[in-house]
C-alpha atoms as a PDB file:
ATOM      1  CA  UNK A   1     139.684 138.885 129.527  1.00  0.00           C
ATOM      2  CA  UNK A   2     136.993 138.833 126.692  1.00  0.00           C
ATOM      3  CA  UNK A   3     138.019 135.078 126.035  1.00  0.00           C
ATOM      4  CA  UNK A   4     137.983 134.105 129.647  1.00  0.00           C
ATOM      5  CA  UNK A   5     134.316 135.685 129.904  1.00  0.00           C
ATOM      6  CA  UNK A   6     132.993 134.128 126.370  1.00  0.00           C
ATOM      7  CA  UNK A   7     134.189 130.794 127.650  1.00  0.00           C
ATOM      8  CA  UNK A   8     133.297 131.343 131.239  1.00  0.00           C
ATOM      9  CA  UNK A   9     129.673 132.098 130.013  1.00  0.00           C
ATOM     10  CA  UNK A  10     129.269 129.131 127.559  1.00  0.00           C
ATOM     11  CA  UNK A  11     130.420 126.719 130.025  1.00  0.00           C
ATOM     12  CA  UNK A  12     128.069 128.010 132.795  1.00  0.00           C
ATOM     13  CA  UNK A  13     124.941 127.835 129.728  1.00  0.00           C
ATOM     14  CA  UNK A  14     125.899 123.968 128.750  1.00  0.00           C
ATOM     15  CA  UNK A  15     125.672 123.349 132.546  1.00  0.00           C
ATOM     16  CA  UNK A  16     122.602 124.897 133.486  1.00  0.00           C
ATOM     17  CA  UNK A  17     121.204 123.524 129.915  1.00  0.00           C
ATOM     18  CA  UNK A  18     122.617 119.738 130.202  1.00  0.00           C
ATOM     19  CA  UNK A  19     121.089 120.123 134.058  1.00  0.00           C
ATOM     20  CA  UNK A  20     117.687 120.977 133.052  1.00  0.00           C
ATOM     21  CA  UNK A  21     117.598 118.754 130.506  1.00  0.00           C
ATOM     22  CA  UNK A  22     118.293 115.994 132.438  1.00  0.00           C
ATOM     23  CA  UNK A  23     115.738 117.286 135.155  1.00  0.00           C
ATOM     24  CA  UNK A  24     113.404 117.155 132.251  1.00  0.00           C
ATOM     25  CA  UNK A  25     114.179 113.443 130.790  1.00  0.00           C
ATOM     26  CA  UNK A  26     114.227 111.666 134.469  1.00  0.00           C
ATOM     27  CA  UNK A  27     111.328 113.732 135.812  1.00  0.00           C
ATOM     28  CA  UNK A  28     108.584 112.999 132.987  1.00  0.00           C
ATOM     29  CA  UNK A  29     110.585 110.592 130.810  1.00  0.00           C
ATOM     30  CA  UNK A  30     111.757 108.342 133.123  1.00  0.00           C
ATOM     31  CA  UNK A  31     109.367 109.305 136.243  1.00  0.00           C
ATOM     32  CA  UNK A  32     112.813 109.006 138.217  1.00  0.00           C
ATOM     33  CA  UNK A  33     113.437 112.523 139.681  1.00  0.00           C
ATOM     34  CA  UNK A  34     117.004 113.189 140.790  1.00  0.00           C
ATOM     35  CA  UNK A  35     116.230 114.280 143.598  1.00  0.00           C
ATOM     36  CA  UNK A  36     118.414 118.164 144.998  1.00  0.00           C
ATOM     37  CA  UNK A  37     119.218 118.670 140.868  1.00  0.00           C
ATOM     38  CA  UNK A  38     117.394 121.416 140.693  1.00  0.00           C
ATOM     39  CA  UNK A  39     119.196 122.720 143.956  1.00  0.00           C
ATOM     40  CA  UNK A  40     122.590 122.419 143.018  1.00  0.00           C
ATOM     41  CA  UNK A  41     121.578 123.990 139.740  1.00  0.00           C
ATOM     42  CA  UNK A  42     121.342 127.148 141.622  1.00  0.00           C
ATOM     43  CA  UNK A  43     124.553 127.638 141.980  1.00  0.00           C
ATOM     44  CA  UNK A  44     125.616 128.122 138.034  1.00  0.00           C
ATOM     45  CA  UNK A  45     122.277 129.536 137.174  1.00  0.00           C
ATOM     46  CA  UNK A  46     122.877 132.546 139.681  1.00  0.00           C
ATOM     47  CA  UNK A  47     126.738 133.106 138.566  1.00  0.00           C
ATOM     48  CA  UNK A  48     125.498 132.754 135.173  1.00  0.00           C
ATOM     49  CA  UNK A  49     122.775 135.465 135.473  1.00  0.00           C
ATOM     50  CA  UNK A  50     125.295 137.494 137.335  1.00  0.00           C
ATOM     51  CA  UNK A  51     127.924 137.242 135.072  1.00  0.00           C
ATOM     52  CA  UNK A  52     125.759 137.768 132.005  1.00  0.00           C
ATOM     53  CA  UNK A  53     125.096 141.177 133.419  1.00  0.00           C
ATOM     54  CA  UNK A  54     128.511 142.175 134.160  1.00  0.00           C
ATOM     55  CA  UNK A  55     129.260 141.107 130.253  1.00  0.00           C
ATOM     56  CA  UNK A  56     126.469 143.420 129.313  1.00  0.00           C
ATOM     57  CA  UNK A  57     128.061 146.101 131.171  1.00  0.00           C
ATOM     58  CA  UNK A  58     131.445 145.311 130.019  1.00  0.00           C
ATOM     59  CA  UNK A  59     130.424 145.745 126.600  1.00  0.00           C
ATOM     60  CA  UNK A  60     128.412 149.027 127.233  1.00  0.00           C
ATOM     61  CA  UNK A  61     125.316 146.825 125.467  1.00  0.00           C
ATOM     62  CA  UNK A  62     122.577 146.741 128.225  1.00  0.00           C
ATOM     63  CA  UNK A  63     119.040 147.537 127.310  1.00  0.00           C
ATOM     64  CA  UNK A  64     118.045 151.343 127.215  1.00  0.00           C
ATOM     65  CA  UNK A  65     115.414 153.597 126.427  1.00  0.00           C
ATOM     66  CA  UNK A  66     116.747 156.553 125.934  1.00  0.00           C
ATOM     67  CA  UNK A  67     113.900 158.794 124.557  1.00  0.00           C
ATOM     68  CA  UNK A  68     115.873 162.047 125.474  1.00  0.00           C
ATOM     69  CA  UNK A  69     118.534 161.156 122.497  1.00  0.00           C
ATOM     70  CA  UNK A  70     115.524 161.620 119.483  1.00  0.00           C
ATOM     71  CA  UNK A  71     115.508 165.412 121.212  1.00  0.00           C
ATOM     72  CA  UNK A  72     119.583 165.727 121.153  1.00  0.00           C
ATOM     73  CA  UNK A  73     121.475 166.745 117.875  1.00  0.00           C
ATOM     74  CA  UNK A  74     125.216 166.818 118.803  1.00  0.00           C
ATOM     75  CA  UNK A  75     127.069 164.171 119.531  1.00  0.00           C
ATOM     76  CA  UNK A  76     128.665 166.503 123.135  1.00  0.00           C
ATOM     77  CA  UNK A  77     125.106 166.313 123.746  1.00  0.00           C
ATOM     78  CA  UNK A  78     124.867 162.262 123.747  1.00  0.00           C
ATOM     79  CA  UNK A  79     128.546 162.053 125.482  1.00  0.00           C
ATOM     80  CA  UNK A  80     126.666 164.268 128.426  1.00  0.00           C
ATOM     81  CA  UNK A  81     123.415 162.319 128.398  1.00  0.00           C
ATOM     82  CA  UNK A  82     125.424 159.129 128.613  1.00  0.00           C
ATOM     83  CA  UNK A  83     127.820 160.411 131.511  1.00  0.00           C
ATOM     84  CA  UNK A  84     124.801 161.716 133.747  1.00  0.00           C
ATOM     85  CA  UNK A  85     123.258 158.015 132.624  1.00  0.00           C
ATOM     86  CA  UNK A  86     126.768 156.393 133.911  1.00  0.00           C
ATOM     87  CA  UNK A  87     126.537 158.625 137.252  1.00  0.00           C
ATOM     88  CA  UNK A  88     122.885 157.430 137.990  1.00  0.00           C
ATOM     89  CA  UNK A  89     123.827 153.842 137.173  1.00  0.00           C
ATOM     90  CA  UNK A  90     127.400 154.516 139.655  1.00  0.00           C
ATOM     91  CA  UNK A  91     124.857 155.811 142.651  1.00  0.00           C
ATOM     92  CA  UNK A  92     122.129 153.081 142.271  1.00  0.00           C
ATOM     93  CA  UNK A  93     125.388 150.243 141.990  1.00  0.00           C
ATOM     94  CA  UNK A  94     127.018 151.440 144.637  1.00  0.00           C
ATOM     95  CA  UNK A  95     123.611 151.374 146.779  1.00  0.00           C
ATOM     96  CA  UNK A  96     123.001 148.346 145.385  1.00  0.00           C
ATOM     97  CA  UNK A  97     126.640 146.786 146.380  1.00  0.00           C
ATOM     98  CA  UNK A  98     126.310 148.235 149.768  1.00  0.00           C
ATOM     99  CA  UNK A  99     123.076 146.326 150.176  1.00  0.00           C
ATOM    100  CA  UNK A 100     124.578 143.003 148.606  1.00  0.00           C
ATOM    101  CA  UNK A 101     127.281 143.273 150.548  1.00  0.00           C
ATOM    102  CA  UNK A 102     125.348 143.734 153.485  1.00  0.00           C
ATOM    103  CA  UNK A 103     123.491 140.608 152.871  1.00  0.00           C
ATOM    104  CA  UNK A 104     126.783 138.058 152.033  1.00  0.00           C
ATOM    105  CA  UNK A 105     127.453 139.134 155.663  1.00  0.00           C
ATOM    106  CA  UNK A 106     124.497 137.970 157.062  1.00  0.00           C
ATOM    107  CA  UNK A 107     124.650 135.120 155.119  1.00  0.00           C
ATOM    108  CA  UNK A 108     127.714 134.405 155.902  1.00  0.00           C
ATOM    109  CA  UNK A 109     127.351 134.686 159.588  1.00  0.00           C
ATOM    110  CA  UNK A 110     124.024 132.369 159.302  1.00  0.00           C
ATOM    111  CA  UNK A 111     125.533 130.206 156.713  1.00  0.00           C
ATOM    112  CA  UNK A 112     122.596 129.663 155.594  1.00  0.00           C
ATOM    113  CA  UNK A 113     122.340 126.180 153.508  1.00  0.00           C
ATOM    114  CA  UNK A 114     119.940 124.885 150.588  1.00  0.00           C
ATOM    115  CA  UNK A 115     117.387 122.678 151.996  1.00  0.00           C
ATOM    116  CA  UNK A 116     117.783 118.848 150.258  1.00  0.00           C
ATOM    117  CA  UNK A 117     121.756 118.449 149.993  1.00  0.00           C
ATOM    118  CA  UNK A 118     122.906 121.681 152.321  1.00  0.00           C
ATOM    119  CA  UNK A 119     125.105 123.238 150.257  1.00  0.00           C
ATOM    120  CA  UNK A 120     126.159 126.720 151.845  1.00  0.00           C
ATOM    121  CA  UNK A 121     124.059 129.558 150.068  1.00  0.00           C
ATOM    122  CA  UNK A 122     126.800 132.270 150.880  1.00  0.00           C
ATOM    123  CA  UNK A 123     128.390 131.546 147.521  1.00  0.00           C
ATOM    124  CA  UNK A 124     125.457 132.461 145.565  1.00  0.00           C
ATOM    125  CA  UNK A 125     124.811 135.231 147.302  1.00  0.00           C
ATOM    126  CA  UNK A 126     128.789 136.082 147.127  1.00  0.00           C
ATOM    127  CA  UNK A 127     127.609 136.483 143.053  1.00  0.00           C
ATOM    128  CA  UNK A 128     125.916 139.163 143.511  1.00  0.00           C
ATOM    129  CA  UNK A 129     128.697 140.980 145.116  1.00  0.00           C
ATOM    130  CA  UNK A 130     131.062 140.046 142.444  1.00  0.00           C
ATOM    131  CA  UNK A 131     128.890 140.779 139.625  1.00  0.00           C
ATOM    132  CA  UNK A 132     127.679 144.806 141.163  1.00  0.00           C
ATOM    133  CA  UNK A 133     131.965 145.277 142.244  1.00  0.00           C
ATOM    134  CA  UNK A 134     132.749 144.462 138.659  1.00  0.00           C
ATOM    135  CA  UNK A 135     129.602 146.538 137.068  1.00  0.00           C
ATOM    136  CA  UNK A 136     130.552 149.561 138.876  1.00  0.00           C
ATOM    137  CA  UNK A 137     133.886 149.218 137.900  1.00  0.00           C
ATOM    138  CA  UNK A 138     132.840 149.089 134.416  1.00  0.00           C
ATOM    139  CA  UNK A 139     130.137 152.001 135.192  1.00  0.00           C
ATOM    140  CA  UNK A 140     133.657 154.002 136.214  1.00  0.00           C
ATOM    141  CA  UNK A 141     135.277 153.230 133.046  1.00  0.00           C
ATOM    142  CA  UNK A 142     132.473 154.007 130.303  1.00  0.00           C
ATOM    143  CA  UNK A 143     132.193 157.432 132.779  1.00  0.00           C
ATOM    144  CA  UNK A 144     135.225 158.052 132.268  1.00  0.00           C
ATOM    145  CA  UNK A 145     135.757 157.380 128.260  1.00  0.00           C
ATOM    146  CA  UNK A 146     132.295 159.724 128.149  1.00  0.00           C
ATOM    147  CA  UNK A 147     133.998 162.586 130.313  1.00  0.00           C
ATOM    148  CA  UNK A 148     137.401 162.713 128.509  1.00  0.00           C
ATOM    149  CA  UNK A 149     135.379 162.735 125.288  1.00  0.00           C
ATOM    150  CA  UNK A 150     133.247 165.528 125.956  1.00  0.00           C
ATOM    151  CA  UNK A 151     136.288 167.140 127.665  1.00  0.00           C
ATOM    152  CA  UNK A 152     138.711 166.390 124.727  1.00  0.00           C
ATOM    153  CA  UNK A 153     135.762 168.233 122.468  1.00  0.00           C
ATOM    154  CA  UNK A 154     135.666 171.028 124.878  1.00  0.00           C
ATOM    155  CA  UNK A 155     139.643 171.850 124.573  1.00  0.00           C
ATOM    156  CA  UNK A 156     139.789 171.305 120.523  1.00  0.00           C
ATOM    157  CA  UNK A 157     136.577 173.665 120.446  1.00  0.00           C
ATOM    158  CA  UNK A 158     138.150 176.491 122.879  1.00  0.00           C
END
């Protein structure tokens, strides 16, 4: 799975890169614009984005601030200040999926299409589904690991 995603990833980047560079070289090099590029570049820039975030949250490495750890000295205390972190993250996903979810529907019903070449939009907006299904399942999973960690501590301690 970690292979898929690495190579998943850098093939999505060296699109989205060769696509903007060549945007870049036939827009103000060549004064030749191809035109709907930019449109159809949509479509791996969104999965990419998407995707990118579900890595982050595979690998437990998004950005925090978590301020409240300087005050904590155990390390039962991190493993509960990173499950209640997990639990927030698992309510606001599953809002979140709910809402995307909501929306794919819609746009699936519309079938809504890019303006210049009418591609159907529904399967960008399908990436947002997939990415916030797979982030909450990877939410579950790090809640998990924290909860039989500081549950594993309780039963050595008692």
């Amino acid at each position: 799975m970690t292979r898929f995603a690495s190579i998943l990833l850098t093939v999505l980047i060296c699109v989205v890169a060769l696509g903007q560079f060549v945007q870049v070289i036939t827009r103000y090099v060549l004064e030749i614009p191809v035109m709907g590029l930019e449109e159809s570049l949509l479509f791996p820039t969104l999965w990419l984005y998407v995707l990118g975030a579900v890595n982050a949250s595979r690998e437990n490495t998004h950005i925090r601030a978590n301020v409240l750890e300087i005050f904590l000295t155990t390390d039962r205390q991190h493993q509960i200040l990173a499950a209640i972190g997990e639990v927030i993250s698992l309510i606001i996903g599953v809002w979140l999926t709910y809402w995307a979810w909501d929306f794919a529907k819609y746009s699936h019903r519309v079938w809504r299409e890019s303006p210049t070449l009418y591609l159907p939009t529904f399967w960008v907006d399908m990436a947002l589904v997939a990415g916030l299904i797979l982030m909450m399942l990877f939410t579950v999973g790090h809640l998990l690991t924290h909860l039989r960690t500081i549950f594993a501590k309780d039963r050595l301690d008692g």
